[in-house]
N, C-alpha and C. Protein backbone atom coordinates (compact mmCIF):
# COMPACT_ATOMS: atom_id res chain seq x y z
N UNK A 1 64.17 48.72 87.84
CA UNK A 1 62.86 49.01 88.40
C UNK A 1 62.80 48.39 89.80
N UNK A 2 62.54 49.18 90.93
CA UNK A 2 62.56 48.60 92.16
C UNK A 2 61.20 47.78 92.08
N UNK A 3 61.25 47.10 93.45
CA UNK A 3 59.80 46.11 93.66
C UNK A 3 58.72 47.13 93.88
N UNK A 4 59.04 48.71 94.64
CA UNK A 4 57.32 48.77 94.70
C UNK A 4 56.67 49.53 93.60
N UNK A 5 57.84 49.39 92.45
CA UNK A 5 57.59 50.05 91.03
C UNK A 5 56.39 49.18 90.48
N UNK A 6 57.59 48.36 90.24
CA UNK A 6 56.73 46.69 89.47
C UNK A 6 55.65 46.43 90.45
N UNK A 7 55.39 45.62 91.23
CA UNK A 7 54.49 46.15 92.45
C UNK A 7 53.05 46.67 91.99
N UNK A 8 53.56 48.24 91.94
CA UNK A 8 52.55 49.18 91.90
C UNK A 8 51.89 49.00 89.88
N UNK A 9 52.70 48.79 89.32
CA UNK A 9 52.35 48.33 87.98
C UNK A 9 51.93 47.14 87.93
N UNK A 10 51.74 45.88 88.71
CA UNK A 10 50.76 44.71 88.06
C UNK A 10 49.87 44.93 88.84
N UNK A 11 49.89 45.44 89.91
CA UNK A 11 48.24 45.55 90.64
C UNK A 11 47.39 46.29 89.84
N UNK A 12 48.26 47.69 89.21
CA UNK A 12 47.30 48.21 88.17
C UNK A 12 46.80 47.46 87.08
N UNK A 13 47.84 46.34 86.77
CA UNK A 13 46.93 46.02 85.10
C UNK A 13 46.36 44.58 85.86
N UNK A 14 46.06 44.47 86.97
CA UNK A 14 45.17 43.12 87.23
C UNK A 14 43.53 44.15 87.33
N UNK A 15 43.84 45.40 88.08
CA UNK A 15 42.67 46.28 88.49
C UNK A 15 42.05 46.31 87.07
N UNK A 16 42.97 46.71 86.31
CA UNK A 16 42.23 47.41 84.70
C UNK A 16 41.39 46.20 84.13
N UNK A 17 42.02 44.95 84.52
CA UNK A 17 41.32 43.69 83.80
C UNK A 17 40.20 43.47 84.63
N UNK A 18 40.12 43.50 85.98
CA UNK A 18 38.81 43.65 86.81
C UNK A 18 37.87 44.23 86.50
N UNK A 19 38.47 45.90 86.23
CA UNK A 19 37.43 46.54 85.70
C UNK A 19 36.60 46.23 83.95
N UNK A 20 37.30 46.25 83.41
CA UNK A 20 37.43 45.35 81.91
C UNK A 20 35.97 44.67 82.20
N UNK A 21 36.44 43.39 83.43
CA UNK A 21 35.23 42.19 83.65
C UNK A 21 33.82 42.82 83.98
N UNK A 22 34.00 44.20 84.94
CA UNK A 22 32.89 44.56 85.47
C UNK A 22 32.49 45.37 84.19
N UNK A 23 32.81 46.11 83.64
CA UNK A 23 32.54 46.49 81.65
C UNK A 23 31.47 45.59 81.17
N UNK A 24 32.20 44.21 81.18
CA UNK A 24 31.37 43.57 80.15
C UNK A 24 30.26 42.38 80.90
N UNK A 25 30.52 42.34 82.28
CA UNK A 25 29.22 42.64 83.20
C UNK A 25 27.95 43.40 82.80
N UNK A 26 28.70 44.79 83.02
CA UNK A 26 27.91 45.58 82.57
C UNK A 26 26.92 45.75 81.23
N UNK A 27 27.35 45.50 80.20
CA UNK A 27 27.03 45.24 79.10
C UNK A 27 26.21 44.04 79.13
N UNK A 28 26.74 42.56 79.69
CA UNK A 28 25.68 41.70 79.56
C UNK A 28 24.48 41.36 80.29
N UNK A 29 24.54 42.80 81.27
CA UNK A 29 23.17 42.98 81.90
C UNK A 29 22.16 43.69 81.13
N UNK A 30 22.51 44.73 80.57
CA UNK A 30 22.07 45.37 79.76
C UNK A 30 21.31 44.42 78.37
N UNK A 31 22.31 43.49 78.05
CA UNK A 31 21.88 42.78 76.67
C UNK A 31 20.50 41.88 77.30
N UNK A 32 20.82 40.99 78.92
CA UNK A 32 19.60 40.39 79.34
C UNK A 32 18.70 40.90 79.95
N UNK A 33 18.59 42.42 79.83
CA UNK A 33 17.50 43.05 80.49
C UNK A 33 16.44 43.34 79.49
N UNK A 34 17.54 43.88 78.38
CA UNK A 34 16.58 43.84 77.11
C UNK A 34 15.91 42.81 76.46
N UNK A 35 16.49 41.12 76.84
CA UNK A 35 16.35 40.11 76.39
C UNK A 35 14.79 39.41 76.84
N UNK A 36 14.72 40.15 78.89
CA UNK A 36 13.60 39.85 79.22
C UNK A 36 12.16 40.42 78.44
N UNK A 37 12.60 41.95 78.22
CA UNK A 37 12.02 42.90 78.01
C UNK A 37 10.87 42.26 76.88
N UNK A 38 12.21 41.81 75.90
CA UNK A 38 10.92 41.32 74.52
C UNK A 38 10.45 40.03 74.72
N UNK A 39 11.26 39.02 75.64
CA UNK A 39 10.42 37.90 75.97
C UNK A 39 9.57 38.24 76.40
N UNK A 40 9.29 39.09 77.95
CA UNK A 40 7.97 38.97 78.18
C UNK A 40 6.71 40.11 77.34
N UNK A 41 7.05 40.55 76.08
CA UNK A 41 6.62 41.22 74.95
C UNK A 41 5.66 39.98 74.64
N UNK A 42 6.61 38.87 74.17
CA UNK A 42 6.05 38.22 73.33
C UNK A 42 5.26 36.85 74.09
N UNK A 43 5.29 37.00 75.46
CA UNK A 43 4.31 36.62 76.20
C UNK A 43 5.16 35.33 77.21
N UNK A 44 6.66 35.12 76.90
CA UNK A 44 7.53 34.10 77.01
C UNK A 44 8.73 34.45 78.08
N UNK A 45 8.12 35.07 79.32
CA UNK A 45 9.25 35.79 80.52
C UNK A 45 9.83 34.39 80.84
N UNK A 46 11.51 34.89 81.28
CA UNK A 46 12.42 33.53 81.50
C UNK A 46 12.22 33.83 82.93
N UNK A 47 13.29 33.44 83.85
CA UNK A 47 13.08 33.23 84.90
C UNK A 47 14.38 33.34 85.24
N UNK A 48 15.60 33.22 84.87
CA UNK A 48 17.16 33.68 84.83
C UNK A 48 17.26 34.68 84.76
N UNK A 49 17.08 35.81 83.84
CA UNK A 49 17.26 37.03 83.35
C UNK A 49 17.34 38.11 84.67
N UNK A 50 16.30 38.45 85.30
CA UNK A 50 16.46 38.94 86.10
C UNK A 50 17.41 38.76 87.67
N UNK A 51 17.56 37.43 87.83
CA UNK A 51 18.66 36.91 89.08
C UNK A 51 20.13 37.20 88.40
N UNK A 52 19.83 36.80 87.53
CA UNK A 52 21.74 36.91 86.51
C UNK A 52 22.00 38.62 86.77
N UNK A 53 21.05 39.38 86.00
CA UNK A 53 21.20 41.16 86.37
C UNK A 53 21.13 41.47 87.82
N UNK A 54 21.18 40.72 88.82
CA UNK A 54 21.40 41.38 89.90
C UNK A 54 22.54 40.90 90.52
N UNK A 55 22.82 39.62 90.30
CA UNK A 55 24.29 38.95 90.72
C UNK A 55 25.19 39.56 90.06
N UNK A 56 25.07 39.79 89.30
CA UNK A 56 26.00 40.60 87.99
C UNK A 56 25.92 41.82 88.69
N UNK A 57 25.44 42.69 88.54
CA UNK A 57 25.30 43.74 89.47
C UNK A 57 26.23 43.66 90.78
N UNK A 58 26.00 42.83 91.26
CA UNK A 58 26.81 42.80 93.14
C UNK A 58 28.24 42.77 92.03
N UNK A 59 28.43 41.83 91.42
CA UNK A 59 30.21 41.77 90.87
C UNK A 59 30.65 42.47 90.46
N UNK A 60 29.90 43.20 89.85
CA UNK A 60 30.38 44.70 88.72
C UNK A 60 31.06 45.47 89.96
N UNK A 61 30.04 45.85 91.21
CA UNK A 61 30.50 46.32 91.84
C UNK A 61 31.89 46.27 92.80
N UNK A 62 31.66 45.12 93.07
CA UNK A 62 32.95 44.50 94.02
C UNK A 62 34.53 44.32 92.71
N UNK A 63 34.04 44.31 91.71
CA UNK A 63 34.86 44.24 90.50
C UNK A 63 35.38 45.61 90.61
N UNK A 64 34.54 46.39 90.33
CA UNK A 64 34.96 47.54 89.81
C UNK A 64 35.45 48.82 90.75
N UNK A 65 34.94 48.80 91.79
CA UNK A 65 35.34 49.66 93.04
C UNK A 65 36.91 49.77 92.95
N UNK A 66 37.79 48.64 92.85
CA UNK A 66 39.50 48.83 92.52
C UNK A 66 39.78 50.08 91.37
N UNK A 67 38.89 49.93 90.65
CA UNK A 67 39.38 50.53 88.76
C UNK A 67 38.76 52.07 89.32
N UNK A 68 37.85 52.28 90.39
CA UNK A 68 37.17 53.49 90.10
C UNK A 68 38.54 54.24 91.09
N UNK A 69 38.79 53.25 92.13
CA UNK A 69 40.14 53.99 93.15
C UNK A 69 41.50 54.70 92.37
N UNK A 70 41.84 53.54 91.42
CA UNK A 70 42.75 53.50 90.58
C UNK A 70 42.85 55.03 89.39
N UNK A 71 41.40 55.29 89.22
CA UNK A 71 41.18 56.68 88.48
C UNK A 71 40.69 57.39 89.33
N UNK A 72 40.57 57.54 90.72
CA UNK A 72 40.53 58.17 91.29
C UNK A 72 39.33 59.07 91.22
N UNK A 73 38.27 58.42 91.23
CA UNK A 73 37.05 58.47 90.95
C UNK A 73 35.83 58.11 92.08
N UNK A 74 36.67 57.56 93.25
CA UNK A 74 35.64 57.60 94.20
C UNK A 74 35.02 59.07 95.15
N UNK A 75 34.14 58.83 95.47
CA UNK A 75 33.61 60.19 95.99
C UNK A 75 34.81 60.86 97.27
N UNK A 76 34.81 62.28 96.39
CA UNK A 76 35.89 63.22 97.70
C UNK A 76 35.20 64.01 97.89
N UNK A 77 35.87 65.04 98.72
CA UNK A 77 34.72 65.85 99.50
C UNK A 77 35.62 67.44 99.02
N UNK A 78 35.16 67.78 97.67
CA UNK A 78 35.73 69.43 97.23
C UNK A 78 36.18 70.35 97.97
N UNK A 79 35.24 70.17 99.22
CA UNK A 79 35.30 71.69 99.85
C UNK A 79 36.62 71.54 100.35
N UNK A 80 37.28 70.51 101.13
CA UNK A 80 38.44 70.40 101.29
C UNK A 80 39.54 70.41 100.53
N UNK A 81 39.26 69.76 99.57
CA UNK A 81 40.06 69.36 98.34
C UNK A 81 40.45 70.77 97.81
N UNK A 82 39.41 71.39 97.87
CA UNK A 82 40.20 73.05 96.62
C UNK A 82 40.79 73.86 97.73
N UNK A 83 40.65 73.94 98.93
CA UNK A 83 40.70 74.89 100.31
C UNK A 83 42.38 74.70 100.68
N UNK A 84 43.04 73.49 100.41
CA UNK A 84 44.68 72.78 101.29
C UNK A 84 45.01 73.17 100.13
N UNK A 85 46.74 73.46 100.54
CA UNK A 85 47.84 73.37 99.71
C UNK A 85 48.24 71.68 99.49
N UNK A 86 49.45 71.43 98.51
CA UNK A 86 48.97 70.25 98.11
C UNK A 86 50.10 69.53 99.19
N UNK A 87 50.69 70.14 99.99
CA UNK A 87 51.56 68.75 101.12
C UNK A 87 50.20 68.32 102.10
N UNK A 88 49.23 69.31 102.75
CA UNK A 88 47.90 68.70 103.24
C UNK A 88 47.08 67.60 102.70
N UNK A 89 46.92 68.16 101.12
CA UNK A 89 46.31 67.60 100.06
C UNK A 89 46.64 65.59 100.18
N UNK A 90 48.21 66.35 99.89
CA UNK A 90 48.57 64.67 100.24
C UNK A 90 48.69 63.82 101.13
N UNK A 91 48.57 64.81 102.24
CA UNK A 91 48.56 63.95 103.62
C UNK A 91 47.23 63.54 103.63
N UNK A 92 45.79 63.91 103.33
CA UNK A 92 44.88 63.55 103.50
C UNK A 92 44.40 62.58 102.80
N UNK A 93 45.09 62.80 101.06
CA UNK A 93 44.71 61.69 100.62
C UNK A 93 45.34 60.25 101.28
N UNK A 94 46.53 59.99 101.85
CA UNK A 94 47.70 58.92 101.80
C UNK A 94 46.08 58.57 103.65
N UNK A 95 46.05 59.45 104.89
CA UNK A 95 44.77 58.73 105.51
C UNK A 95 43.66 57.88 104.48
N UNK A 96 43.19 58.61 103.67
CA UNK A 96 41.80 57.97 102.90
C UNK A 96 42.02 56.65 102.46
N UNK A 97 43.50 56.97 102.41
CA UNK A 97 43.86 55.37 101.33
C UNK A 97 44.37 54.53 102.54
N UNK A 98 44.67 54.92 103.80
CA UNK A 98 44.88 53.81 104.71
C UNK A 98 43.84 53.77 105.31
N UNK A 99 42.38 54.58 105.67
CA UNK A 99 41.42 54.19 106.16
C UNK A 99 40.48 52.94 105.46
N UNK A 100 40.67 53.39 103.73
CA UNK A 100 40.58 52.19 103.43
C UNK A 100 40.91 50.94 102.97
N UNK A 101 41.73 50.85 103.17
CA UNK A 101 43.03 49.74 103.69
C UNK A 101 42.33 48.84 104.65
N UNK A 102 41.88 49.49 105.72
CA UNK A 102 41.56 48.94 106.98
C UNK A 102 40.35 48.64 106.85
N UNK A 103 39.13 49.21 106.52
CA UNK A 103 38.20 48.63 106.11
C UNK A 103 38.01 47.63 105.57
N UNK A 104 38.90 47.46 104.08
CA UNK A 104 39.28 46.21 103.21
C UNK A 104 39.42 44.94 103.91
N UNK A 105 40.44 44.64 105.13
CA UNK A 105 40.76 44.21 105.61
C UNK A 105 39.54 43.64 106.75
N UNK A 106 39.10 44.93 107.25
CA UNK A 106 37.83 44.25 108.27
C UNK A 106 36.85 43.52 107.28
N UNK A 107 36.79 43.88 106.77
CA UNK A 107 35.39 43.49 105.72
C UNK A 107 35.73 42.44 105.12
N UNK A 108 36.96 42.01 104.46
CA UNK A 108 37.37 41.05 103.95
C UNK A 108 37.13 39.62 104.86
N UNK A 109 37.65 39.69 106.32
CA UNK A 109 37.77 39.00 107.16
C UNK A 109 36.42 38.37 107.22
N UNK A 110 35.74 39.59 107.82
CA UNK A 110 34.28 39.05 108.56
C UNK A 110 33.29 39.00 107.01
N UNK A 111 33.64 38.67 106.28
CA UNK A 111 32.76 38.16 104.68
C UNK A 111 33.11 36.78 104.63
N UNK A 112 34.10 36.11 105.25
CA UNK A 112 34.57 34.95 105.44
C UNK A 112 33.57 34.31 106.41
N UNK A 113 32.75 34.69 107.11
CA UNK A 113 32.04 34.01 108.46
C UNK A 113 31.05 33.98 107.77
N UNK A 114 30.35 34.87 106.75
CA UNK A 114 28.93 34.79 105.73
C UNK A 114 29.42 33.82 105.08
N UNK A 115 29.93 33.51 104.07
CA UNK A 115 30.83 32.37 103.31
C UNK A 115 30.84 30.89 103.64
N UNK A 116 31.40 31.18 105.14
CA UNK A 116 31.37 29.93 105.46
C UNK A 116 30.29 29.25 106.37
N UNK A 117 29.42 30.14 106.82
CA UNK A 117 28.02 29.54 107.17
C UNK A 117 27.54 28.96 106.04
N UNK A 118 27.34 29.80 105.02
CA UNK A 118 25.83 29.41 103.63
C UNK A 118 27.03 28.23 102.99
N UNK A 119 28.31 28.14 103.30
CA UNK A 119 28.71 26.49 102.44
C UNK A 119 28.15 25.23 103.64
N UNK A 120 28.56 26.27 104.76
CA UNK A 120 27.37 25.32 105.93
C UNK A 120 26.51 24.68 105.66
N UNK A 121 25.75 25.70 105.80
CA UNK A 121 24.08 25.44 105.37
C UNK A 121 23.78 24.87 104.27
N UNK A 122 24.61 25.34 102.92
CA UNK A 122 23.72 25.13 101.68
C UNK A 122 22.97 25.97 101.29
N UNK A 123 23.30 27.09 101.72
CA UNK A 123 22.20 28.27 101.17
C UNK A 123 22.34 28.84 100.29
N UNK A 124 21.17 28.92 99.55
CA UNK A 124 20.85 29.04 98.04
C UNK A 124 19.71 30.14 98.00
N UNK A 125 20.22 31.22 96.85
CA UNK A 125 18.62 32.33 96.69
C UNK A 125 17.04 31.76 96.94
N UNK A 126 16.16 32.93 97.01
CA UNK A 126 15.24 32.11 97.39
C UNK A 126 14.51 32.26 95.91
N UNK A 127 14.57 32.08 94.62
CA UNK A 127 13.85 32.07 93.69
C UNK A 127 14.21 30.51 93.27
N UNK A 128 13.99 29.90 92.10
CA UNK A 128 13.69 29.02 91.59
C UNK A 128 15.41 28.03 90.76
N UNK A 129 15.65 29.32 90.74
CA UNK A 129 17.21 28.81 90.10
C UNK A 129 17.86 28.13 91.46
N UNK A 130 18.01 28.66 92.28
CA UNK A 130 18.53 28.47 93.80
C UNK A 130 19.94 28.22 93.72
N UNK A 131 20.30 29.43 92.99
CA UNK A 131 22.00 29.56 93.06
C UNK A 131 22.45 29.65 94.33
N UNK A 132 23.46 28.90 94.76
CA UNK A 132 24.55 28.83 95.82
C UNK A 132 24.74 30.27 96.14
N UNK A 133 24.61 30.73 97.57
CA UNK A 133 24.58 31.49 98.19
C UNK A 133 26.08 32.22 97.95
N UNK A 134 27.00 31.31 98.13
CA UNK A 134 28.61 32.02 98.29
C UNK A 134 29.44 32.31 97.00
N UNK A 135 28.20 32.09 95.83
CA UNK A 135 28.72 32.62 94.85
C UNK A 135 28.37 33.90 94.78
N UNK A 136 27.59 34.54 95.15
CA UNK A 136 27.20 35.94 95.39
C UNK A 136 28.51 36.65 96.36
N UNK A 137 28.35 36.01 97.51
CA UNK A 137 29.18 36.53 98.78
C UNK A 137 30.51 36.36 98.47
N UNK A 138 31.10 35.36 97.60
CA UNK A 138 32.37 35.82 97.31
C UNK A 138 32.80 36.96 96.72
N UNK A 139 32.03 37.21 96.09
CA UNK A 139 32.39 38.67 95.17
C UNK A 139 32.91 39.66 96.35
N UNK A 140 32.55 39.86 97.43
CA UNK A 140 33.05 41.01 98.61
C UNK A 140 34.02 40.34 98.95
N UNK A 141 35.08 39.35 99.47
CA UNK A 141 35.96 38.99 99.50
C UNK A 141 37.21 39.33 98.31
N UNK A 142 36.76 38.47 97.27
CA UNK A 142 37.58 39.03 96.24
C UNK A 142 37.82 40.70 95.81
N UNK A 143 36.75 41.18 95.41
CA UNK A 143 36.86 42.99 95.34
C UNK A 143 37.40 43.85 96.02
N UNK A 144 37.11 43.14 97.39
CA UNK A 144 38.08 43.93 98.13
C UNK A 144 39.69 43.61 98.88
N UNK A 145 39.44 42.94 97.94
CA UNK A 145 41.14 42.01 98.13
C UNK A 145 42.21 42.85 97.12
N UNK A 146 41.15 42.90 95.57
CA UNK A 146 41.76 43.66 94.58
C UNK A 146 41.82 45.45 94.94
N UNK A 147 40.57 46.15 96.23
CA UNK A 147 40.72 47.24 96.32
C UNK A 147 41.88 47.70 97.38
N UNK A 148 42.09 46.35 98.19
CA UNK A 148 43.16 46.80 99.37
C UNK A 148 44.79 46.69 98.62
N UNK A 149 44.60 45.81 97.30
CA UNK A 149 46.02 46.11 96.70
C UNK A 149 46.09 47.39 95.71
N UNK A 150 44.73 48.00 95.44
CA UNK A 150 45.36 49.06 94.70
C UNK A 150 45.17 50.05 95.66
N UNK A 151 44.98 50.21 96.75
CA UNK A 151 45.24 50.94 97.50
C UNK A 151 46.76 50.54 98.00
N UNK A 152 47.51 49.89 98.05
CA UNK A 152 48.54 49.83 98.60
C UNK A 152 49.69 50.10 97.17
N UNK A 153 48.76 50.23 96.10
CA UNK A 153 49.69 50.73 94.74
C UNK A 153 49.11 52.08 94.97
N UNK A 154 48.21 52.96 95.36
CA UNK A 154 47.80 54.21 95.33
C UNK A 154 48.83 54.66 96.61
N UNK A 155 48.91 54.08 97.65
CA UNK A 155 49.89 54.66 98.81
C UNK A 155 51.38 54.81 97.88
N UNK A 156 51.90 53.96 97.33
CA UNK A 156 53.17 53.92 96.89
C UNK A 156 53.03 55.45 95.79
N UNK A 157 52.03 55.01 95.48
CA UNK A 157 52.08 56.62 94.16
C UNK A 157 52.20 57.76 94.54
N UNK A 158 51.27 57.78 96.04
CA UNK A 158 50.96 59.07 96.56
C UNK A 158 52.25 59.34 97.11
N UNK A 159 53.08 58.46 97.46
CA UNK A 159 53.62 58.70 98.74
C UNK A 159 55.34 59.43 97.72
N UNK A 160 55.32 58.75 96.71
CA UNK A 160 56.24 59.21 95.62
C UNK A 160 55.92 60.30 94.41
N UNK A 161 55.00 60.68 94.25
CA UNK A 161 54.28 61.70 93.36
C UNK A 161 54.19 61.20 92.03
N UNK A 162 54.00 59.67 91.98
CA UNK A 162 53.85 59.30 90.73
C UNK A 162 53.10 60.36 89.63
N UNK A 163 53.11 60.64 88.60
CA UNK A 163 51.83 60.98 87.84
C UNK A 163 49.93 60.46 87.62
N UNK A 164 50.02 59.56 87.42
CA UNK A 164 48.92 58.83 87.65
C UNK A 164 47.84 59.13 89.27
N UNK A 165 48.82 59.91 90.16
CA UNK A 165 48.44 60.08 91.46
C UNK A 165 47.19 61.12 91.31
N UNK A 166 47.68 61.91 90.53
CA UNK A 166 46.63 63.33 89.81
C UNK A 166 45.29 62.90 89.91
N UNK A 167 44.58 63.89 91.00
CA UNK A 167 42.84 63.37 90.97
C UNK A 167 42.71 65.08 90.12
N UNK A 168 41.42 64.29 90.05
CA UNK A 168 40.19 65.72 89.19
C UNK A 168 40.89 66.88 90.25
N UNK A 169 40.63 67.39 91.44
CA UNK A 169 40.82 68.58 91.50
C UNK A 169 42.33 68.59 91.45
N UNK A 170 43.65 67.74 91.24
CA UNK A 170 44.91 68.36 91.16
C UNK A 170 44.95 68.87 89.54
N UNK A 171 43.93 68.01 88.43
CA UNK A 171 44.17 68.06 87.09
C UNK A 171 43.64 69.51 86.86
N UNK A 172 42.38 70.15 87.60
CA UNK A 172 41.72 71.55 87.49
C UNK A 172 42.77 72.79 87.90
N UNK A 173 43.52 72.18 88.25
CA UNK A 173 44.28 73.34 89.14
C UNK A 173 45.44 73.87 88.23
């Protein structure tokens, strides 16, 4: 097995476990939304419940954005997609995946200057819990650390015709 085999296979099963996390994210927003729901039923609203479902929320996302690339599930644009033969097809996808490459990379960087102000400062939400600011803001650092490596396992796929490369409109066809 060459390196950008293996490579391209643990970035996938670190993505799948990312996504996995943003899953059961998902789920335990759901369990404390319902949790507020009957507390404040029964006249007894917490004051966590709702900050946890939205921090949770930002992670799911920054979590999960890798796993949605990886299934190839982020938004494409059809009209193009059904219109090219598939050497276009692939040339356009292998840009998408280095445009966002580069994004990853800008964004990654300058999420580091938010980061390291609020450990500056000490900045903390403005509700009552007053969670540390850069526990939120790390989540865009990390997510897109995990989306710029499965993009660089999606370049290797594309660029070799792995199977797994197959989006919705190559599977319709």
């Amino acid at each position: 097995m060459n390196f950008f085999k293996h490579f391209s296979k643990t970035i996938d099963k670190l993505t799948n476990a990312a996504g996995v996390v943003a899953a059961w994210l998902f789920f335990l927003i759901g369990f404390f939304i319902t949790y507020e729901v009957v507390m404040r039923k029964l006249g007894m609203p917490t004051k966590w419940s709702e900050e946890f479902s939205q921090i949770a929320q930002i992670w799911c996302v920054y979590l999960g954005i890798a796993f949605a690339l990886q299934k190839r599930s982020l938004i494409i644009v059809d009209i193009i997609g059904d219109n090219v033969n598939k050497l276009l097809r692939k040339g356009l996808d292998l840009f998408a995946i280095i445009l966002t490459a580069l994004f990853c990379v800008v964004a990654t960087v300058n999420s580091f200057k938010d980061i390291g102000y609020s450990l500056k400062t000490s900045a903390t939400t403005d509700t009552v819990l007053a969670i540390p600011m850069w526990i939120i803001q790390i989540s865009l650092p990390i997510g897109l650390t995990f989306l710029f490596l499965q993009c660089l396992s999606e370049f290797y796929k594309t660029c070799t015709g792995t199977e797994e490369t197959l989006s919705e409109l190559d599977q319709a066809h």
